[in-house]
Protein backbone atom coordinates (compact mmCIF):
# COMPACT_ATOMS: atom_id res chain seq x y z
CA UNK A 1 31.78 -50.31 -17.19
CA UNK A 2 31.42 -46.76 -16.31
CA UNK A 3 28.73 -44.45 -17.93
CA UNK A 4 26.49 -47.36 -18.93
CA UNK A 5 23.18 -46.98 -19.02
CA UNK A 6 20.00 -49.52 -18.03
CA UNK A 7 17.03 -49.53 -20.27
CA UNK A 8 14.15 -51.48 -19.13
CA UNK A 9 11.04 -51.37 -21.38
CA UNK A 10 7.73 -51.44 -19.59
CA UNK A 11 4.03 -52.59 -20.59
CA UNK A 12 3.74 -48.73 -21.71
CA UNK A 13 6.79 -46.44 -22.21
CA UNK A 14 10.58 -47.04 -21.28
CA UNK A 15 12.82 -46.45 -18.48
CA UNK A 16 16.49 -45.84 -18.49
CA UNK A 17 18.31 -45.26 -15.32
CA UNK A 18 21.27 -42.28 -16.28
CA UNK A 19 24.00 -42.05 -14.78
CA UNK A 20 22.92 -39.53 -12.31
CA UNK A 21 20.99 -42.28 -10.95
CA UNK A 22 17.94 -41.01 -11.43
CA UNK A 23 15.45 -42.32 -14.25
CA UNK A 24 14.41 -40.86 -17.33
CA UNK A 25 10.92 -42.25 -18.59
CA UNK A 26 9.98 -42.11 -22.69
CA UNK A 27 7.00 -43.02 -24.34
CA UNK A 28 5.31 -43.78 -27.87
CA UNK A 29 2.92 -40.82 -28.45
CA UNK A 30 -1.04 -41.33 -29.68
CA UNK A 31 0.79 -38.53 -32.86
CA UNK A 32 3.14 -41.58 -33.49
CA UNK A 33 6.70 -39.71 -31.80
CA UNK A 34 8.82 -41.12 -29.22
CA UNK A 35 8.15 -38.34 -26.21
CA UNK A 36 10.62 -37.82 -22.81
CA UNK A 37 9.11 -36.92 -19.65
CA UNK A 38 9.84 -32.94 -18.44
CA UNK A 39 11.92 -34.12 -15.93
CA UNK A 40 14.01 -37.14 -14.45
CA UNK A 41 13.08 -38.77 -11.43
CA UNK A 42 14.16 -40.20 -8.07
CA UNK A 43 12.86 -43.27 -7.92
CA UNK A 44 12.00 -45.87 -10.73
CA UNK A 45 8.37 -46.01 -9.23
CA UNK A 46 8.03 -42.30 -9.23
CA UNK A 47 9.20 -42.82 -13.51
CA UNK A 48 6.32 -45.71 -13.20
CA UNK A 49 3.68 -43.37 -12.10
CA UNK A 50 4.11 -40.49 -14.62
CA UNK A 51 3.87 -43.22 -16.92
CA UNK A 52 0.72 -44.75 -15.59
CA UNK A 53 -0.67 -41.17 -15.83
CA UNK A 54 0.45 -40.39 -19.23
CA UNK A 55 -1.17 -43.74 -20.96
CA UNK A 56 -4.65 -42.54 -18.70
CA UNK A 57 -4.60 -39.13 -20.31
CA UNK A 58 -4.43 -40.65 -23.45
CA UNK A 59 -6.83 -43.26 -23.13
CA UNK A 60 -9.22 -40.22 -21.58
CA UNK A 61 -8.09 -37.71 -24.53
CA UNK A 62 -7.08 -35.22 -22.63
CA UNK A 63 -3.00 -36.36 -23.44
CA UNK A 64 -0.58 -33.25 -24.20
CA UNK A 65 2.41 -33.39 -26.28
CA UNK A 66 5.37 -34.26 -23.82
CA UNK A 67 7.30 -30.54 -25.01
CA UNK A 68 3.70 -28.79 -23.86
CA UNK A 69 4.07 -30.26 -20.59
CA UNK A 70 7.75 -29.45 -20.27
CA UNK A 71 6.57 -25.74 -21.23
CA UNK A 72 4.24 -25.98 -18.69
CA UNK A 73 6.49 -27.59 -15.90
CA UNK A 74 8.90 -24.86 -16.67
CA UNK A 75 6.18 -22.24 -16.68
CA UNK A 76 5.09 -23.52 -13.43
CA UNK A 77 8.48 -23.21 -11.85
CA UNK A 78 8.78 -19.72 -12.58
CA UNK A 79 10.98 -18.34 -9.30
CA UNK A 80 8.40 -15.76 -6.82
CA UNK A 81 10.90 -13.10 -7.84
CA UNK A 82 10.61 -12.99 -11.91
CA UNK A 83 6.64 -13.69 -11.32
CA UNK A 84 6.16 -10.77 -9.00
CA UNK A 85 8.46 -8.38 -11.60
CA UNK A 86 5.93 -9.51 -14.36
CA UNK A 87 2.76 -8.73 -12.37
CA UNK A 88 4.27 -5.73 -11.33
CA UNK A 89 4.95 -4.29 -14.50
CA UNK A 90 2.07 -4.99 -15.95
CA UNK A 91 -0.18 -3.44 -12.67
CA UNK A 92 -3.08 -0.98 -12.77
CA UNK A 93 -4.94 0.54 -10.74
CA UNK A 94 -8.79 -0.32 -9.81
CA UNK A 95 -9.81 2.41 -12.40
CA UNK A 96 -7.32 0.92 -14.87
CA UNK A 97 -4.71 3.97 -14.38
CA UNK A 98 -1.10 3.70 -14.17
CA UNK A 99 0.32 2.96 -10.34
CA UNK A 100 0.80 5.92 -8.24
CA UNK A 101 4.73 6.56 -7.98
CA UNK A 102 4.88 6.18 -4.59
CA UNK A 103 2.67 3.10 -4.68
CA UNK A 104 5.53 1.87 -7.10
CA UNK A 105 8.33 2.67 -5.35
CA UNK A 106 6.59 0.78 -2.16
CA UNK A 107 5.67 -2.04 -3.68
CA UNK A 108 9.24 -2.13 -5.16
CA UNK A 109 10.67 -2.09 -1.82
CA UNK A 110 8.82 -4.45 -0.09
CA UNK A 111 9.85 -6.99 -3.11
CA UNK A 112 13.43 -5.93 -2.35
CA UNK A 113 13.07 -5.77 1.23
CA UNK A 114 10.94 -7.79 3.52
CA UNK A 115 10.13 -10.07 0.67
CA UNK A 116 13.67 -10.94 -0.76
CA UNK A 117 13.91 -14.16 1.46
CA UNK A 118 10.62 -15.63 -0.79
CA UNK A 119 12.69 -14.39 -4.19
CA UNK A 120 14.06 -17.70 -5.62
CA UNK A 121 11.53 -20.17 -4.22
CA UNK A 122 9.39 -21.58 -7.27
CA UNK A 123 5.72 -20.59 -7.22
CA UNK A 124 4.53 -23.88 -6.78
CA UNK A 125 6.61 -24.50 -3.17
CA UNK A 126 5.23 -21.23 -1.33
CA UNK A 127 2.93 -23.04 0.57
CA UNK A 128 1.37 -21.92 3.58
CA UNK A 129 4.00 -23.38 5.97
CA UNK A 130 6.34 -21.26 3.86
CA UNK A 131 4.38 -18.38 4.50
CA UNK A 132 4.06 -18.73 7.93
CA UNK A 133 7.63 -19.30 8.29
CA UNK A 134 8.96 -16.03 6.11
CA UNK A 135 6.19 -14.07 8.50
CA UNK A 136 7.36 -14.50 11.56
CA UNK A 137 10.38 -13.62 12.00
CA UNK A 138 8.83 -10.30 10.94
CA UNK A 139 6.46 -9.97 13.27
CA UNK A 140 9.40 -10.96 16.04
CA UNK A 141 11.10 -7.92 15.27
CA UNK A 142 8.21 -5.95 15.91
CA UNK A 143 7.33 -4.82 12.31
CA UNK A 144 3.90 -5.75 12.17
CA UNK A 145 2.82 -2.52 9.92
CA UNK A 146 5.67 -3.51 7.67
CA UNK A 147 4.66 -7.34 7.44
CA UNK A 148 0.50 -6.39 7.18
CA UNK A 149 1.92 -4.69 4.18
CA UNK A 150 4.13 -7.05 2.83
CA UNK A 151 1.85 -9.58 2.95
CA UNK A 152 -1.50 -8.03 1.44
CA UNK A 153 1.15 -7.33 -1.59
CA UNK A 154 2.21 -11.23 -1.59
CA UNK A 155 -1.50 -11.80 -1.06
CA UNK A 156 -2.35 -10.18 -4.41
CA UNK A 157 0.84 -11.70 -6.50
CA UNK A 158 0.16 -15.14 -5.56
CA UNK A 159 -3.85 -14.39 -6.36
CA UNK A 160 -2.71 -13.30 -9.87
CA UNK A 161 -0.45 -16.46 -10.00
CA UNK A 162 -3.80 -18.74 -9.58
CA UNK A 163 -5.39 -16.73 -11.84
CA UNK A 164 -2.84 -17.89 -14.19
CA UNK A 165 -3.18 -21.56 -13.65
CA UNK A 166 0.62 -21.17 -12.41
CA UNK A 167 -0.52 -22.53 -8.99
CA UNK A 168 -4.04 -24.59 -7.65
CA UNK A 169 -4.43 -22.32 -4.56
CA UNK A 170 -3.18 -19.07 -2.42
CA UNK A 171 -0.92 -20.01 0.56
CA UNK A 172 -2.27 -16.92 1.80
CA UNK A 173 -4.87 -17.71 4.09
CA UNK A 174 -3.66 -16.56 7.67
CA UNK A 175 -6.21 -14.68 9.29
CA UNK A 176 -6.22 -10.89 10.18
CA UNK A 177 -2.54 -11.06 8.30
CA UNK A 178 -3.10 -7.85 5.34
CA UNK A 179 -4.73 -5.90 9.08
CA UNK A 180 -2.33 -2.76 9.21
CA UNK A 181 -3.58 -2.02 13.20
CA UNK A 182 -0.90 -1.49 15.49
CA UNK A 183 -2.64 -1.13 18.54
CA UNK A 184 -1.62 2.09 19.08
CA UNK A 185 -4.25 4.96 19.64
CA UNK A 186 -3.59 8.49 18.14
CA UNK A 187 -5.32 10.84 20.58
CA UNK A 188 -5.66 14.08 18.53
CA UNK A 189 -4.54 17.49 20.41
CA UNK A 190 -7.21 19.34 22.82
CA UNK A 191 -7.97 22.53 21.47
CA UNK A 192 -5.81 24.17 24.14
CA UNK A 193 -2.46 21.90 23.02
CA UNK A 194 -2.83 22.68 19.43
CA UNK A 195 -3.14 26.94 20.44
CA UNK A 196 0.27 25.71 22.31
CA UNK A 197 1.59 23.72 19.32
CA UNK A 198 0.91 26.81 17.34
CA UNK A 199 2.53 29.04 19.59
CA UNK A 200 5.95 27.22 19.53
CA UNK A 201 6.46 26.56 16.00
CA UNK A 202 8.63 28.96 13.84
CA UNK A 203 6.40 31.52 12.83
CA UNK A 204 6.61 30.65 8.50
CA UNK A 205 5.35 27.14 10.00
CA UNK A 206 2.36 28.42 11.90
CA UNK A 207 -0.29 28.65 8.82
CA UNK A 208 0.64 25.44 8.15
CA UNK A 209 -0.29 23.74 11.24
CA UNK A 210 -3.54 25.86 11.58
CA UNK A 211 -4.62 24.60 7.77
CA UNK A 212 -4.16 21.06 9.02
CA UNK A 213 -5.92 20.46 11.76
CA UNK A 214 -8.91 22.90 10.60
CA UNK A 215 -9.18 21.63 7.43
CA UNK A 216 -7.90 18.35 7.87
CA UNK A 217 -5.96 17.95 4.76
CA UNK A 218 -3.11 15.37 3.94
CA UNK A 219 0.02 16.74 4.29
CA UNK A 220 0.89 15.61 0.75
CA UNK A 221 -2.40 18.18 -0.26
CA UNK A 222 -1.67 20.63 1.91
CA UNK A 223 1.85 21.10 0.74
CA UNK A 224 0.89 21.22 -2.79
CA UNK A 225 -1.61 23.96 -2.35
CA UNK A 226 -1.15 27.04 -4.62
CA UNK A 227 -2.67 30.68 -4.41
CA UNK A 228 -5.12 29.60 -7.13
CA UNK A 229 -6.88 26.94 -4.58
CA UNK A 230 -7.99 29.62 -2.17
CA UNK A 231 -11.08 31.01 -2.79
CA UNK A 232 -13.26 33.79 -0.66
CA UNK A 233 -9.92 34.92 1.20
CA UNK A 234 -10.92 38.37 -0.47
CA UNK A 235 -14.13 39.02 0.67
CA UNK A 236 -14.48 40.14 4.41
CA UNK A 237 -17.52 37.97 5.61
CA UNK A 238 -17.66 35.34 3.53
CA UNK A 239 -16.03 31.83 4.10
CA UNK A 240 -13.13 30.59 2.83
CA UNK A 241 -12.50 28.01 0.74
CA UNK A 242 -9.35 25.30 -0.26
CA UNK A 243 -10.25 23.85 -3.69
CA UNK A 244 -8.23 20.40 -3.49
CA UNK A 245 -7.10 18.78 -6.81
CA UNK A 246 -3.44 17.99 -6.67
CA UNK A 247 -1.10 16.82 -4.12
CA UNK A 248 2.48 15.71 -3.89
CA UNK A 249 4.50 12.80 -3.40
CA UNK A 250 8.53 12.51 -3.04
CA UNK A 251 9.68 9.52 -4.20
CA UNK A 252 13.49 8.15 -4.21
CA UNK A 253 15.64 8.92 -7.44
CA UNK A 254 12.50 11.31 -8.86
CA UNK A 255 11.85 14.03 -6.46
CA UNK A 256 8.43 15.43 -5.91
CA UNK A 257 5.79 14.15 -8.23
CA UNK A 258 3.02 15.91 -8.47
CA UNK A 259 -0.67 14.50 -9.08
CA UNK A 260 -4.07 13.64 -8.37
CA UNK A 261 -4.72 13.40 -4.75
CA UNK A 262 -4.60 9.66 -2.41
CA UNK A 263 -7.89 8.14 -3.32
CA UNK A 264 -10.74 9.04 -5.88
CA UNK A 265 -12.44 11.55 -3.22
CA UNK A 266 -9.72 12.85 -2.63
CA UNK A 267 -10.95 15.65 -4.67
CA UNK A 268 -13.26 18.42 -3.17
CA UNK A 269 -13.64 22.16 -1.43
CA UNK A 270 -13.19 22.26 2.00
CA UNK A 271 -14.87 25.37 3.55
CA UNK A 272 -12.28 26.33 6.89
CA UNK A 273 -14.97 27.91 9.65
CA UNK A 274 -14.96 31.01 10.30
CA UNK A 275 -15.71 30.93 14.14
CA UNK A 276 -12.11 30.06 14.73
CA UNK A 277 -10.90 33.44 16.21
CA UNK A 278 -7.82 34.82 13.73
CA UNK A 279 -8.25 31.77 11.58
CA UNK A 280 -8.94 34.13 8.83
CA UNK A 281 -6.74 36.83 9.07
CA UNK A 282 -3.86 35.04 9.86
CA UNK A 283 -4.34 33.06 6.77
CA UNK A 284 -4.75 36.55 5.12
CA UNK A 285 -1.35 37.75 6.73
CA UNK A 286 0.36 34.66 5.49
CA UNK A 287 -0.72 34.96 1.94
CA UNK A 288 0.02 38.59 1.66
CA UNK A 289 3.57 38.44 3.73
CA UNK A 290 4.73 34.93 2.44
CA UNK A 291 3.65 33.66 -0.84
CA UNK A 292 4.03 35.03 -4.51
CA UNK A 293 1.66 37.44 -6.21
CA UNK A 294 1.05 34.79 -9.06
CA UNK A 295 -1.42 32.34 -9.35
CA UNK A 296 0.91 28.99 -9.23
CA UNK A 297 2.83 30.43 -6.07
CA UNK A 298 2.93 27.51 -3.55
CA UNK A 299 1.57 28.43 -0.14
CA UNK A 300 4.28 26.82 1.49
CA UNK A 301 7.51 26.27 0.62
CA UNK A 302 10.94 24.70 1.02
CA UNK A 303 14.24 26.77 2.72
CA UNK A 304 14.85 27.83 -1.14
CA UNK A 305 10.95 29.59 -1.34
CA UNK A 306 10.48 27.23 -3.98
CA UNK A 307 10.10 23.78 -3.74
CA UNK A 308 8.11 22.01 -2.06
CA UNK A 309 8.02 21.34 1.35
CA UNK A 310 8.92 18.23 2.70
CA UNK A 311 7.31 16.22 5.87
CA UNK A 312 10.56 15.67 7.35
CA UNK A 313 11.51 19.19 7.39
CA UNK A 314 8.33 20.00 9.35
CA UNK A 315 8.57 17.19 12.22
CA UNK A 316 12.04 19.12 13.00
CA UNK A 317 10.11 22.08 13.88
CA UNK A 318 6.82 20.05 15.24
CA UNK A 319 8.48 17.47 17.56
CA UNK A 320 10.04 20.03 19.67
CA UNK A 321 6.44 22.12 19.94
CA UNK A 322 4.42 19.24 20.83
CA UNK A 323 6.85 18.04 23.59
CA UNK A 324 5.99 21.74 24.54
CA UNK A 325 2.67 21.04 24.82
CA UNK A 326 2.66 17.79 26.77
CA UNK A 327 2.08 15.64 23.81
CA UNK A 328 5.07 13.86 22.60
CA UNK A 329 2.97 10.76 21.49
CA UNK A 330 0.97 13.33 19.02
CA UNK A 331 1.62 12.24 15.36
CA UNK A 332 1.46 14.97 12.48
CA UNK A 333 -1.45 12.86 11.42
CA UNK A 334 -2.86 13.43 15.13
CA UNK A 335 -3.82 17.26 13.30
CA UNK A 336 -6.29 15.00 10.80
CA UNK A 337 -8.40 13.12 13.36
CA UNK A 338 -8.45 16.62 15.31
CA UNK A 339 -10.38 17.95 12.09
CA UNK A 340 -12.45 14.77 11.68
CA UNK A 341 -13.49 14.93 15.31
CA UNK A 342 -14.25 19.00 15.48
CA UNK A 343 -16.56 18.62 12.57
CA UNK A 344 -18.53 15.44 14.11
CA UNK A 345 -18.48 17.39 16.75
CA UNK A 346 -20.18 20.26 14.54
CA UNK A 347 -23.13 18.06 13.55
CA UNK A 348 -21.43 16.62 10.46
CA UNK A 349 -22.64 13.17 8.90
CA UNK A 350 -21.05 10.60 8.20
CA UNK A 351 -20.85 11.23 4.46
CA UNK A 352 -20.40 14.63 4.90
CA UNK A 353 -17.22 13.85 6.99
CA UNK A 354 -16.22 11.58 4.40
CA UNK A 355 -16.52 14.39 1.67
CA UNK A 356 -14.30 16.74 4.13
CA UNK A 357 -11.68 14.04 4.97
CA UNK A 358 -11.77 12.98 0.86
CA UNK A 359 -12.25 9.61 2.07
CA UNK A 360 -14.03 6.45 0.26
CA UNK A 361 -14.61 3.94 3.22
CA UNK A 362 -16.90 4.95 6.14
CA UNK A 363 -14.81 2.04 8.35
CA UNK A 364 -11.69 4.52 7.80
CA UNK A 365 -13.16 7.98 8.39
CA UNK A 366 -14.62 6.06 11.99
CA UNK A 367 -10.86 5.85 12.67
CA UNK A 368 -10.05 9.57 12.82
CA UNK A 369 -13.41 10.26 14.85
CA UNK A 370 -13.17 11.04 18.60
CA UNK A 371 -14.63 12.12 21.75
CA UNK A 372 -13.90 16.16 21.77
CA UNK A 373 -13.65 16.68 26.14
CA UNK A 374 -17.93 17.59 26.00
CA UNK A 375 -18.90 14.64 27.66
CA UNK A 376 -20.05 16.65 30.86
CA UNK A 377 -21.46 19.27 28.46
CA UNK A 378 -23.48 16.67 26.75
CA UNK A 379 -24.54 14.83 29.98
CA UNK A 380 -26.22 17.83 31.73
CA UNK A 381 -28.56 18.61 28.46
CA UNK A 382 -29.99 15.09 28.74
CA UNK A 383 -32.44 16.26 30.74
CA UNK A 384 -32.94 19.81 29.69
């Protein structure tokens, strides 16, 4: 007879084999109510065992109500995807501040991106084999940066997800996995290929170049500077000064977004030196010939004179002038560690390089410090 169903009653609980073929287990509850199991199961030993577990949780009283469990099981199974949209929304920063919008829109896109093929996998089965497996087809392709990233942020959900009690442990536990190092060196221009840089940029473009690797400013900072954050330009001997505060971010679908700067240090005064021969005056020259009379006037601008300027736009015009120069490996970013390494150069601390580059972590300002060509310099006062 088709559809029938076989009950078999057990020295605790019931099983009944369904139709599916699989076997549902019930039980008499310590509250006096006949309770299911959350879920069917394979075999009719498997149906055995939850039972044999559920009669030792009550005889230990620590028993829960078969619906709690199926709460929990469900809970539990919650797919990587939902999870990760939870823990997202409900992110802060260390300080307890609202995500960055660019830090959003990253994180957003590594969950769409390199992370889609964990999206539907329940919590539970991302085990470290799992891991492994998603990783490296990643690194195969040659995206390591992208992967180091993707993985500190699956790092951080899953951590959240055993803080939870959704899972017992992290499957992330591959070594040197979150480390963002390429390999690749960025050499930062000789004084002599940044004069040459200089020389072959457009000339609205030139001010900008000369503010970056002097001051060593983010680009993001340096584009959002405004008439109001240079002080001393005025006076003809004394130094001057970029008071950094803001800086500003383009992110997909919102535009530029402007706001405090990368990290907590990130604000400061950065004195430019004035030993740099037409450092100040052309600085002068540029305020006075290209940027509004008012206070808010951006010092540079996009092709309208009014929005901001954009990295992309720049690299058009800086490719072609480093290839000039011999440098075609030189990164914008190249013009920070120039900055770094001029002023360690200077005599500058650690801290006090730190302070300049608005940086937290001594470990990363050690990254944008290098050897300035003085080596044989150096070597004939050691015995002076």
């Amino acid at each position: 007879m088709t559809g029938r169903q076989t009950k078999r009653r057990e020295t605790f609980g019931t099983l009944r084999k369904r139709e599916s073929g699989r076997y549902q287990a019930t039980y008499m509850g310590p509250d006096g109510k006949r309770h299911s199991a959350p879920t069917t199961f394979q075999t009719m030993g498997d149906a055995r065992a939850y039972l044999r577990g559920v009669q030792a949780r009550i005889a230990s009283g620590t028993w829960q109500s078969a619906d709690t469990e199926r709460a929990e099981h469900e809970r539990r199974a919650l797919p990587f995807a939902a999870f990760a949209t939870r823990w997202l929304d409900g992110r802060t920063s260390v300080g307890g501040k609202a995500l960055r919008p660019t830090t959003l829109a990253e994180y957003r896109r590594l969950l769409a991106g390199p992370l889609a093929p964990l999206a539907d996998l329940p919590l539970p089965s991302i085990t470290r084999a799992v891991v492994e497996d998603w990783r490296t087809p990643l690194l195969m392709s040659g995206t390591r940066t992208q992967a180091a990233r993707a993985y500190t942020l699956l790092s951080a959900i899953m951590g959240s997800a055993v803080d939870r009690g959704l899972i017992d442990a992290s499957p992330c536990t591959i070594r040197g996995a979150a480390s963002t190092r390429t390999g690749k060196r960025v050499n930062p221009p000789t004084r002599d290929e940044l004069a040459t840089i200089v020389e072959h940029v457009p000339e609205r473009y030139r001010m900008l170049v000369l503010l970056a690797a002097w001051s060593g400013l983010r680009f993001g900072e340096l584009s959002e500077l405004r008439r109001k954050d240079i002080h001393g330009y005025r006076e003809a001997e004394g130094l001057i000064e970029l008071h950094v505060s803001r800086g500003v971010v383009h992110v997909a679908g919102q535009g530029a977004v402007v706001g405090p700067p990368k990290t907590s240090a990130g604000e400061r005064v950065v004195a430019l030196p004035s030993s740099v021969p037409g450092l100040y005056d052309a600085l002068r020259a540029h305020l006075a010939e290209r940027v509004g009379a008012y206070p808010d006037a951006l010092l540079f601008t996009g092709a309208d004179g009014e929005s901001h300027l954009r990295q992309s736009t720049v690299a058009k015009v800086f490719y072609p002038a480093r290839e000039t120069a011999g440098r075609p490996d030189l990164p914008w970013h190249g013009l920070r560690h120039f900055a770094a390494s001029q002023y360690a150069a200077a005599g500058a601390t650690e801290a006090e390089i730190m302070a300049r580059q608005g940086q937290r972590s001594p470990g990363m300002v050690r990254r944008y410090v290098h050897t300035t060509g003085r080596e044989a310099d150096l070597a004939a006062r050691m015995g002076a």
